[in-house]
PDB file of N, CA and C in Angstrom:
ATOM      1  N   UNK A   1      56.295  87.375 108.595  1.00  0.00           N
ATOM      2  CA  UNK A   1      57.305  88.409 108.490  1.00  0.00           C
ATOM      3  C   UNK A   1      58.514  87.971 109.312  1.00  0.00           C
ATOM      4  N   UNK A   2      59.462  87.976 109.280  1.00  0.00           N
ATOM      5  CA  UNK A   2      60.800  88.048 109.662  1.00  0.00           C
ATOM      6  C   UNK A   2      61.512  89.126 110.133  1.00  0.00           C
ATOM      7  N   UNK A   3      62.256  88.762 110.810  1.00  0.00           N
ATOM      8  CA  UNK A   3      63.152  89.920 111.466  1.00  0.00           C
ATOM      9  C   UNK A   3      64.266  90.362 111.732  1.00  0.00           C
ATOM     10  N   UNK A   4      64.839  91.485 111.209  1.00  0.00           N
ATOM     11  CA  UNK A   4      66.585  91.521 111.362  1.00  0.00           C
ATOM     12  C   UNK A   4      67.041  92.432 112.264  1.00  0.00           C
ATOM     13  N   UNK A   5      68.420  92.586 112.921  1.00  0.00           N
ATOM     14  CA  UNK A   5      68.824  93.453 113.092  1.00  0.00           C
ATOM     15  C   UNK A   5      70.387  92.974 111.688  1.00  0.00           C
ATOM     16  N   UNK A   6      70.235  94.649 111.477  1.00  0.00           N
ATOM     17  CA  UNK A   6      71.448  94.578 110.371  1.00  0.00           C
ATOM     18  C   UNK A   6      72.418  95.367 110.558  1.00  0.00           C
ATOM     19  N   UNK A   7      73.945  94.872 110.937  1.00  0.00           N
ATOM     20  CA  UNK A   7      74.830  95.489 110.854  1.00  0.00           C
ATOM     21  C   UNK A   7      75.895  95.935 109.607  1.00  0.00           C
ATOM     22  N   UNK A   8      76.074  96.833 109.755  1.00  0.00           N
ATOM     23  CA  UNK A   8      76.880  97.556 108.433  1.00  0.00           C
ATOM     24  C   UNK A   8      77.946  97.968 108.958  1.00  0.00           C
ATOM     25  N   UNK A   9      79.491  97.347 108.373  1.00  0.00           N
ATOM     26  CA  UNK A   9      80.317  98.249 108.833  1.00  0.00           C
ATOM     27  C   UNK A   9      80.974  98.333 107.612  1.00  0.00           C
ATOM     28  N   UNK A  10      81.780  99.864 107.883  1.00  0.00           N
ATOM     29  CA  UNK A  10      82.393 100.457 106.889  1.00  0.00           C
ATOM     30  C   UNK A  10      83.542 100.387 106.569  1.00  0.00           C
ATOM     31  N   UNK A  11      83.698  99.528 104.911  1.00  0.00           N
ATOM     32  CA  UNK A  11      84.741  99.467 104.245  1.00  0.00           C
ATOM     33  C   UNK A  11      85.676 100.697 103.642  1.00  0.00           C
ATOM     34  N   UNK A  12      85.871 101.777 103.952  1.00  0.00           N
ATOM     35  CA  UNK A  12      85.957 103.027 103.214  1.00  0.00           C
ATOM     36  C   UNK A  12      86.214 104.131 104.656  1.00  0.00           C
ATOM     37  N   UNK A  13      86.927 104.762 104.628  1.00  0.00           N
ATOM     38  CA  UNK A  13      87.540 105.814 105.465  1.00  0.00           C
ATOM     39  C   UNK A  13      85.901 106.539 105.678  1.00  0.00           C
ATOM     40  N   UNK A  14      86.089 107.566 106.746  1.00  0.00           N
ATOM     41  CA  UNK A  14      84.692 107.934 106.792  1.00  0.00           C
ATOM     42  C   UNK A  14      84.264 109.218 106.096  1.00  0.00           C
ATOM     43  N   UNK A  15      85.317 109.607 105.745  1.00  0.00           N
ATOM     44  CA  UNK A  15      85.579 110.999 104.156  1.00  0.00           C
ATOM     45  C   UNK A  15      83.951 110.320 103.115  1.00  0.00           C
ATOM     46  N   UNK A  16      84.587 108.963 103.029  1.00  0.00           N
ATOM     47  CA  UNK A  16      84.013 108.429 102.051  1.00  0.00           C
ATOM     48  C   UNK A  16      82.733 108.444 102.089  1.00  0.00           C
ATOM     49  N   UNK A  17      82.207 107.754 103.148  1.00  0.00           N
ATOM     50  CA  UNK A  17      80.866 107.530 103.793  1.00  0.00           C
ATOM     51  C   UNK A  17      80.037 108.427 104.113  1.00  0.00           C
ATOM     52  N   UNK A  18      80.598 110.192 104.266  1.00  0.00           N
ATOM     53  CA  UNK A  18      79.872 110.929 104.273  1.00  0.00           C
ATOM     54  C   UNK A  18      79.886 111.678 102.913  1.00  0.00           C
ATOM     55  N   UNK A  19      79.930 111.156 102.199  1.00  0.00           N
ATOM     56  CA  UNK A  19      79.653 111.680 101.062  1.00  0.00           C
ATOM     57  C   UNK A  19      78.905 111.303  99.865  1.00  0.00           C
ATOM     58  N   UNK A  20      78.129 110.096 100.476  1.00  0.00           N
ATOM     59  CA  UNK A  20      77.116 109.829 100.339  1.00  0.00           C
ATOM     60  C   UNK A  20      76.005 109.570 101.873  1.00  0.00           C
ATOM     61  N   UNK A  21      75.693 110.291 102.489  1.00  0.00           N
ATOM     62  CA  UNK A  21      75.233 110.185 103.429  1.00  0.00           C
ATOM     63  C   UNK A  21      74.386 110.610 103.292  1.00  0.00           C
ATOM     64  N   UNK A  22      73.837 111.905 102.687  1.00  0.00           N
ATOM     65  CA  UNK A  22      72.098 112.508 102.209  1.00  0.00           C
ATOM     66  C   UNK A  22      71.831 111.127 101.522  1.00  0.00           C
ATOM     67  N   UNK A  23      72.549 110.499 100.844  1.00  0.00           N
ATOM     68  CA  UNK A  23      71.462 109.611  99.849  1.00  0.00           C
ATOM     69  C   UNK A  23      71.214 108.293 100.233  1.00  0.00           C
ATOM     70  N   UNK A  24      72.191 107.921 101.451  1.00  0.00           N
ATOM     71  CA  UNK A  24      71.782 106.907 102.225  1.00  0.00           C
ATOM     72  C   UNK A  24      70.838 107.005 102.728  1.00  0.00           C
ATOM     73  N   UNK A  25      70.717 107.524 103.729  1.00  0.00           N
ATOM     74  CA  UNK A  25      69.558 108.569 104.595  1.00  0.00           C
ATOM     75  C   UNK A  25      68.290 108.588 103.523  1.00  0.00           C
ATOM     76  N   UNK A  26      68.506 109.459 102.236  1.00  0.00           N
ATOM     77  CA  UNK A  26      67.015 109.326 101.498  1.00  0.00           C
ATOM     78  C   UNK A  26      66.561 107.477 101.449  1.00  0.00           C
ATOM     79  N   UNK A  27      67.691 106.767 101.442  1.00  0.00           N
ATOM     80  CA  UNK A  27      67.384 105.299 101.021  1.00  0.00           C
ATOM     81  C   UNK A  27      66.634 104.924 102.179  1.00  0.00           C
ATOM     82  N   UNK A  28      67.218 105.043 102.834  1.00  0.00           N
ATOM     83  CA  UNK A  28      66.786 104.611 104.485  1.00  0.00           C
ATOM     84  C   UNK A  28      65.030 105.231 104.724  1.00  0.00           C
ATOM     85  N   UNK A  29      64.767 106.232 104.260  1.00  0.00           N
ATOM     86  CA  UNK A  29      63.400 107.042 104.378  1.00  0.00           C
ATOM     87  C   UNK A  29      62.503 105.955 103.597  1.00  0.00           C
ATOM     88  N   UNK A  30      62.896 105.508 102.309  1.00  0.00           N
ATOM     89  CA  UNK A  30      62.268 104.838 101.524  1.00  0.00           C
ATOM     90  C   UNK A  30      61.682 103.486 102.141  1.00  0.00           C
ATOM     91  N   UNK A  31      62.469 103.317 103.455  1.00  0.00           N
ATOM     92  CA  UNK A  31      62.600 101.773 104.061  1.00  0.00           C
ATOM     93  C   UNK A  31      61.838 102.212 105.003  1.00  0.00           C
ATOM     94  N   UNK A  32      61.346 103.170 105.579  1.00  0.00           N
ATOM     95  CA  UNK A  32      60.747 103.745 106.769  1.00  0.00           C
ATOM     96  C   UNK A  32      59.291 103.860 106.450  1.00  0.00           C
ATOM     97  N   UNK A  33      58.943 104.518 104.935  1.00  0.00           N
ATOM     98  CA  UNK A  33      58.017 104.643 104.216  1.00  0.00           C
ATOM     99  C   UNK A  33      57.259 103.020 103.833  1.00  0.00           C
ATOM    100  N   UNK A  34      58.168 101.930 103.475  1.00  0.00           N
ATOM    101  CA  UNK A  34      57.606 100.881 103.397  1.00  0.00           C
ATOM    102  C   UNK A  34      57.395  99.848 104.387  1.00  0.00           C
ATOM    103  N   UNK A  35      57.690 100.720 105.317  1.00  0.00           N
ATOM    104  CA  UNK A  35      57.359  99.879 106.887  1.00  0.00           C
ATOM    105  C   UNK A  35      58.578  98.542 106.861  1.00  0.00           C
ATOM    106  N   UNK A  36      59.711  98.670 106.519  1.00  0.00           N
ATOM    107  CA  UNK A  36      60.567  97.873 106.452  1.00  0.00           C
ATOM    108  C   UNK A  36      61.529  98.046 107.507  1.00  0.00           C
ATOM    109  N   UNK A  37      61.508  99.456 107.813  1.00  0.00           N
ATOM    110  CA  UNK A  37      62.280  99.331 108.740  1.00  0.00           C
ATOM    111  C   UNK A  37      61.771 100.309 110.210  1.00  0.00           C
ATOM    112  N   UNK A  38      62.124  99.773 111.513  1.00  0.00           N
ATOM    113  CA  UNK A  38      62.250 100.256 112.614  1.00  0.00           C
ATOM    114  C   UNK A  38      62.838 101.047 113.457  1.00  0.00           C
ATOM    115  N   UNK A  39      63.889 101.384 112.354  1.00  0.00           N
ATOM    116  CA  UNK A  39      65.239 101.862 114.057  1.00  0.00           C
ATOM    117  C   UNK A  39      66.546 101.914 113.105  1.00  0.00           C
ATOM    118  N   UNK A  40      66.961 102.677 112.983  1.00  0.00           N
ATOM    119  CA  UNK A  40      68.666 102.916 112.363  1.00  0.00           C
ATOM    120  C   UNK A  40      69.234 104.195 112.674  1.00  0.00           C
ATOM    121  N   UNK A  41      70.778 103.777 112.656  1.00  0.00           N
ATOM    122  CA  UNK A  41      71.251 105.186 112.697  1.00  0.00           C
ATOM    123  C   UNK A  41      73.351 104.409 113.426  1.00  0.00           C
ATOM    124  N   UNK A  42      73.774 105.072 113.217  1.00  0.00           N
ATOM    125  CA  UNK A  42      75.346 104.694 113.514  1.00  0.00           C
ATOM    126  C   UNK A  42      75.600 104.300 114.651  1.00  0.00           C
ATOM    127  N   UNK A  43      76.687 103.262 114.330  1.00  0.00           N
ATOM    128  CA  UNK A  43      77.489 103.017 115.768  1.00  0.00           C
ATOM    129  C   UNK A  43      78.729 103.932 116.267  1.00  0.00           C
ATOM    130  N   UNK A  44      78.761 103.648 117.766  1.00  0.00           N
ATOM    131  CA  UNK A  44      79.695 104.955 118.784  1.00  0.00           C
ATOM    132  C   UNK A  44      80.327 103.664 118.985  1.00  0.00           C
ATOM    133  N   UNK A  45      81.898 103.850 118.430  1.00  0.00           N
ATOM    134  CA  UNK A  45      82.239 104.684 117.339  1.00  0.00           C
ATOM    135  C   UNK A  45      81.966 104.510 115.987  1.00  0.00           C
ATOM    136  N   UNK A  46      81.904 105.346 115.532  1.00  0.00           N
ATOM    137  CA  UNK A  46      81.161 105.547 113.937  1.00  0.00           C
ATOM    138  C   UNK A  46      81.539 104.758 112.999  1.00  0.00           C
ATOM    139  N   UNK A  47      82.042 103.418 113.241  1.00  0.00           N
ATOM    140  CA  UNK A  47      82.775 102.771 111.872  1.00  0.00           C
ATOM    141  C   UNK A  47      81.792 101.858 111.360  1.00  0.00           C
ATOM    142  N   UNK A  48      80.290 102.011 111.519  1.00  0.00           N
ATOM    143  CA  UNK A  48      79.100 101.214 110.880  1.00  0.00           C
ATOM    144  C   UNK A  48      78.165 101.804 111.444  1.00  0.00           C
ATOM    145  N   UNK A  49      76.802 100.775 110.530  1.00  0.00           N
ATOM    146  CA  UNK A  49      75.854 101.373 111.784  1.00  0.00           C
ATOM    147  C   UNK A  49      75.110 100.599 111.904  1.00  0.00           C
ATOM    148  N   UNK A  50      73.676 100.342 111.989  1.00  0.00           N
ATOM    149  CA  UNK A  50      73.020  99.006 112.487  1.00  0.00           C
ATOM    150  C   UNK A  50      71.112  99.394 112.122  1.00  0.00           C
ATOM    151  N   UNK A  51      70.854  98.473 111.216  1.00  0.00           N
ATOM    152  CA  UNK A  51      69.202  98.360 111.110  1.00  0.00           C
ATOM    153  C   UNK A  51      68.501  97.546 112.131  1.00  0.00           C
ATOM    154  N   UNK A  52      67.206  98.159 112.373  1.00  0.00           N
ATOM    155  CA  UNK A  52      66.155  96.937 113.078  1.00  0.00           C
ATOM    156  C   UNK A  52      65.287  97.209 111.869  1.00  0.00           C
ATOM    157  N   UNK A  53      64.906  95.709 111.018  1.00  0.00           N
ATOM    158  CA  UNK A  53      63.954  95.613 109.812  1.00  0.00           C
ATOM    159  C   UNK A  53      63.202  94.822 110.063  1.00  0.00           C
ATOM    160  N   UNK A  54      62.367  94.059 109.378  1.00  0.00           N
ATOM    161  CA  UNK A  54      61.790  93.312 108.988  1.00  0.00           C
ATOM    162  C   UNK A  54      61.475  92.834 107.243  1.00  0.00           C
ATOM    163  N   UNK A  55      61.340  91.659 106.830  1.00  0.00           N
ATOM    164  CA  UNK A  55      61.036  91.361 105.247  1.00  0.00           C
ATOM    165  C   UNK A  55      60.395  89.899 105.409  1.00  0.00           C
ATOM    166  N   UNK A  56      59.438  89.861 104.381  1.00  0.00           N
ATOM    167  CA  UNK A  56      59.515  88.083 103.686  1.00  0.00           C
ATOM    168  C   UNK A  56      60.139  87.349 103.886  1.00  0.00           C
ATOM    169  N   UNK A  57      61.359  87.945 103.597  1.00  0.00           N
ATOM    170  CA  UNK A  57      62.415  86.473 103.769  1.00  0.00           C
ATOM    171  C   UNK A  57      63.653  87.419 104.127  1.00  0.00           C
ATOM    172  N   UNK A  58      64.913  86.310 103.966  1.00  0.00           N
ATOM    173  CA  UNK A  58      66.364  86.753 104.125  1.00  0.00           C
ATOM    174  C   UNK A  58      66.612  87.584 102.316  1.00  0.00           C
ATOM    175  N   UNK A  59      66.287  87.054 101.602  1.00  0.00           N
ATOM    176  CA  UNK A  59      66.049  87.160 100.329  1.00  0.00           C
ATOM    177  C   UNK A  59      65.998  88.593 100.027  1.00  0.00           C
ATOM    178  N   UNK A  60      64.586  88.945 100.210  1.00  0.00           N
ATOM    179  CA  UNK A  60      63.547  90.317 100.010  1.00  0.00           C
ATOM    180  C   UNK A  60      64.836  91.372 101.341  1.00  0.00           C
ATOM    181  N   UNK A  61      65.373  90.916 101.957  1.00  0.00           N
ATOM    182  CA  UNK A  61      65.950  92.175 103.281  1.00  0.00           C
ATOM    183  C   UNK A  61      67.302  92.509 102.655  1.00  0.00           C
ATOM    184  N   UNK A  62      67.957  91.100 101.901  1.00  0.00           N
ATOM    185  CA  UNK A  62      69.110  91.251 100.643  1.00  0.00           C
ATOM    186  C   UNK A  62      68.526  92.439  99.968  1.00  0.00           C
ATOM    187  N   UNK A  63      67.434  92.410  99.208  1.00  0.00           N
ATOM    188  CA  UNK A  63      66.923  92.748  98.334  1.00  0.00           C
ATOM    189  C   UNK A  63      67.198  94.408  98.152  1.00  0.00           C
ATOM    190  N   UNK A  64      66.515  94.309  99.135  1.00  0.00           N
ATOM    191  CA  UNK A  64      66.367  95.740  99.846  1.00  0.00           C
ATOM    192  C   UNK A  64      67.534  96.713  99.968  1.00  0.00           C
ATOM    193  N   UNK A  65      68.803  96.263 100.956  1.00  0.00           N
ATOM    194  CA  UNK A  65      69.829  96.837 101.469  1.00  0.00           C
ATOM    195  C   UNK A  65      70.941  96.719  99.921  1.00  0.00           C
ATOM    196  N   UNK A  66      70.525  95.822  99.015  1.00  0.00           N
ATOM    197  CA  UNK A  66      71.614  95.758  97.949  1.00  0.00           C
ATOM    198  C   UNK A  66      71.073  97.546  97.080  1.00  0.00           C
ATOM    199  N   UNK A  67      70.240  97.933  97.178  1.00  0.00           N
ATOM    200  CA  UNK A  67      69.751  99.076  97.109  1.00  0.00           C
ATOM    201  C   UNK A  67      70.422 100.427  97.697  1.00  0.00           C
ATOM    202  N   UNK A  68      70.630 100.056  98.582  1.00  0.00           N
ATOM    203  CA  UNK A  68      71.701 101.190  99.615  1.00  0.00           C
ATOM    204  C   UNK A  68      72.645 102.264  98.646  1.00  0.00           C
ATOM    205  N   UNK A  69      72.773 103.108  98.490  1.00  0.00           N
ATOM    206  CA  UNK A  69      73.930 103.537  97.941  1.00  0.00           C
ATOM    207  C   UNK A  69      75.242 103.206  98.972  1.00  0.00           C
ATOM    208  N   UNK A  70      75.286 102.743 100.529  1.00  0.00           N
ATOM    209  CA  UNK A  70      76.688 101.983 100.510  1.00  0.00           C
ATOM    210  C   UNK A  70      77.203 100.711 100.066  1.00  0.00           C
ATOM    211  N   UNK A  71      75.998 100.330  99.685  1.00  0.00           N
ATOM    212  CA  UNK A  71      76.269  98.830  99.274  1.00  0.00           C
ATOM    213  C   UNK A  71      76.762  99.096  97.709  1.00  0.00           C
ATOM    214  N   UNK A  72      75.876  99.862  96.681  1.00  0.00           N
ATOM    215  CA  UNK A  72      76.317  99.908  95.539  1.00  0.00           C
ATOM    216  C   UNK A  72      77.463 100.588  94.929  1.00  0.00           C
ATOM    217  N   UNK A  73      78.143 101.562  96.047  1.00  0.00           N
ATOM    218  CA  UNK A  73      79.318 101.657  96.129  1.00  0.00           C
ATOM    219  C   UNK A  73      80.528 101.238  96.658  1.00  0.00           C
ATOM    220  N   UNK A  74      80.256  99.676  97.059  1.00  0.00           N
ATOM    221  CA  UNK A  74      80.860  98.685  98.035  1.00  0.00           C
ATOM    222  C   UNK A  74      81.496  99.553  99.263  1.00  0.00           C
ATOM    223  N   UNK A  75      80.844 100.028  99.844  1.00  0.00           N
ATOM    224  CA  UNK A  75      81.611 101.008 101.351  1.00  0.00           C
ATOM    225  C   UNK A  75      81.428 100.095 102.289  1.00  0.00           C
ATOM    226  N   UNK A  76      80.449  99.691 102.384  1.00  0.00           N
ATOM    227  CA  UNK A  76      79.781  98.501 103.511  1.00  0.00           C
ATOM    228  C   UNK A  76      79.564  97.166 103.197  1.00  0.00           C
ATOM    229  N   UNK A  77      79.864  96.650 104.366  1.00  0.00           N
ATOM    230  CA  UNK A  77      79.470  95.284 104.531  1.00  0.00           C
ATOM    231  C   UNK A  77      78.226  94.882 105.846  1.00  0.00           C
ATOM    232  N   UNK A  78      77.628  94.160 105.182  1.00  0.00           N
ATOM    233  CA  UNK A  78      76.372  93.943 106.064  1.00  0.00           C
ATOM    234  C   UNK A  78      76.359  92.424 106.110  1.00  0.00           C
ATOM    235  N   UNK A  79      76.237  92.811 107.665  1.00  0.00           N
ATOM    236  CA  UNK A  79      75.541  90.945 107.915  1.00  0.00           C
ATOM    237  C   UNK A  79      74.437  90.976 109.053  1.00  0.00           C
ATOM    238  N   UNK A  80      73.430  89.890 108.298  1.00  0.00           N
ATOM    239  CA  UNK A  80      72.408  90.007 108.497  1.00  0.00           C
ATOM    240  C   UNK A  80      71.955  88.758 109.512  1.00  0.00           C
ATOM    241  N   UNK A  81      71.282  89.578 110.765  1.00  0.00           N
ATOM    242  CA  UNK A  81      70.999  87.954 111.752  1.00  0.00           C
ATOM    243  C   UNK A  81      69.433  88.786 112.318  1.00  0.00           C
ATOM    244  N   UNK A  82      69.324  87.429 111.847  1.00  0.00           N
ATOM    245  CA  UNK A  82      67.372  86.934 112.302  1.00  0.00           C
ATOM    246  C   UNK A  82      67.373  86.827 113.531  1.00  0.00           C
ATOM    247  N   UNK A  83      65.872  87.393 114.140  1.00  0.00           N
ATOM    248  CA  UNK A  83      65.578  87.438 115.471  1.00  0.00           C
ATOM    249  C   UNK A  83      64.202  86.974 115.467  1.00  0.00           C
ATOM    250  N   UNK A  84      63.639  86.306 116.298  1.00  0.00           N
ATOM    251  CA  UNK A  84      62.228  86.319 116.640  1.00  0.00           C
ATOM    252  C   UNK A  84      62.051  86.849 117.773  1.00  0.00           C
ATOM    253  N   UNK A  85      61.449  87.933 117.728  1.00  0.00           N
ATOM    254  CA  UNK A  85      60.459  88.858 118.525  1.00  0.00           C
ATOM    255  C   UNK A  85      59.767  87.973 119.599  1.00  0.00           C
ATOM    256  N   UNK A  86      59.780  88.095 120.715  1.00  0.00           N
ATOM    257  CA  UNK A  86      58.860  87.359 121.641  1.00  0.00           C
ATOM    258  C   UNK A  86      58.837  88.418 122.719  1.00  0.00           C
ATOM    259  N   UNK A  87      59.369  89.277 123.115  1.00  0.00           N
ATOM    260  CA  UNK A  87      58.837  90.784 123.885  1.00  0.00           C
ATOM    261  C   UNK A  87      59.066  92.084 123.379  1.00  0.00           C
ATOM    262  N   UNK A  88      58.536  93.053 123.612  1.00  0.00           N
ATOM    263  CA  UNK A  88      58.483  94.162 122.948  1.00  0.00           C
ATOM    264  C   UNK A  88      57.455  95.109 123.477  1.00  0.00           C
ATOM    265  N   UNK A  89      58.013  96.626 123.607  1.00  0.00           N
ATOM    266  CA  UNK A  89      57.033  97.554 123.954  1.00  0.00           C
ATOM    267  C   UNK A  89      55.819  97.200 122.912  1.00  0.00           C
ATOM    268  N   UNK A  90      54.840  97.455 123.865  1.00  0.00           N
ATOM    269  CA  UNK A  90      53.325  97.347 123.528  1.00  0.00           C
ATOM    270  C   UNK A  90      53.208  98.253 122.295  1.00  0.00           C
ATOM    271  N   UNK A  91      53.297  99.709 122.443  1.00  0.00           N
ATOM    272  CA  UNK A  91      53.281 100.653 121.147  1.00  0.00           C
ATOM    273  C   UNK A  91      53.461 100.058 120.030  1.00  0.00           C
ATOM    274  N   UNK A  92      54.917  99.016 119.601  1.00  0.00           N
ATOM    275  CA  UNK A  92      55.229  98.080 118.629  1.00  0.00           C
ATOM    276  C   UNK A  92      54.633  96.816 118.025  1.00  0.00           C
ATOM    277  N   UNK A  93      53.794  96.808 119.238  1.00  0.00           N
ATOM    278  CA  UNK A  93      53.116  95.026 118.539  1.00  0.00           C
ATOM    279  C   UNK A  93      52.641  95.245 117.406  1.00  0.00           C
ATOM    280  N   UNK A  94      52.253  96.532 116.647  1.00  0.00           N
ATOM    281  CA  UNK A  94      52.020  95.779 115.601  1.00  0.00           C
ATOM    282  C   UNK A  94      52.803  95.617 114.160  1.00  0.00           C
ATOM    283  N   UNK A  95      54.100  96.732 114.495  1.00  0.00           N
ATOM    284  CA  UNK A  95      55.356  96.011 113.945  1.00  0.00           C
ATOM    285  C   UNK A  95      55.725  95.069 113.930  1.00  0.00           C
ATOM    286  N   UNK A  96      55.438  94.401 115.126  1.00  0.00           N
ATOM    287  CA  UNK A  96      56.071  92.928 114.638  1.00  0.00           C
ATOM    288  C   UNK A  96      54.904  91.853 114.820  1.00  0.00           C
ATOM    289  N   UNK A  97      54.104  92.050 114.800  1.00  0.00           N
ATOM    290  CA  UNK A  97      52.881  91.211 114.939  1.00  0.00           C
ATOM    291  C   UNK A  97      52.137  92.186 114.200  1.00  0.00           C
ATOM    292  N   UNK A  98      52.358  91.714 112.538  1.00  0.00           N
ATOM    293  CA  UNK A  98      50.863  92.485 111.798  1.00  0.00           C
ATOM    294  C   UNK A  98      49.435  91.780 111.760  1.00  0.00           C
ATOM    295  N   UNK A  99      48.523  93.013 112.071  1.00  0.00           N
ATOM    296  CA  UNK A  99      47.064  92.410 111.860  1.00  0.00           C
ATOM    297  C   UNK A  99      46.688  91.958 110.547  1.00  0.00           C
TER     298      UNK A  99
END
């Protein structure tokens, strides 16, 4: 498994961005549900916001976020940088170390 943190920042006034924001949010649940993701929610100040994920590859985490309704309404731009995990609250090991 692999690991991202993903930043998103927003191409689009923030009128824009909240107006799809329930359906981001449902997208984001979907990613929570498939154990894809860890940790999200906006940056202070609000002009993006930032994933902790995991996927297969760089590929499959594309895969995923091209899914977004900000992405398919080009609002955001995301760039994506790999991390390897080597400490971490205990509660998490097995997020990032699956059995």
């Amino acid at each position: 498994m692999k690991h991202f943190v993903i930043t998103l920042h927003y191409k689009v006034p923030i009128e824009k961005i909240d107006e799809l924001l329930v359906t981001h949010r449902e997208f984001l649940d979907l990613g929570y549900q498939k154990k894809i993701l860890l940790s999200s929610g906006p940056q202070n100040p609000r002009d993006g916001g930032i994933l902790i994920a995991r996927a297969e590859s760089l590929e499959a985490m594309k895969e995923f976020c091209n899914s977004d309704p900000f992405c398919k309404a080009d609002y955001a731009e995301y760039k994506y940088t790999e991390f390897i995990p080597v400490k971490y609250q205990q509660e998490f090991k097995s997020w990032f170390i699956p059995e």
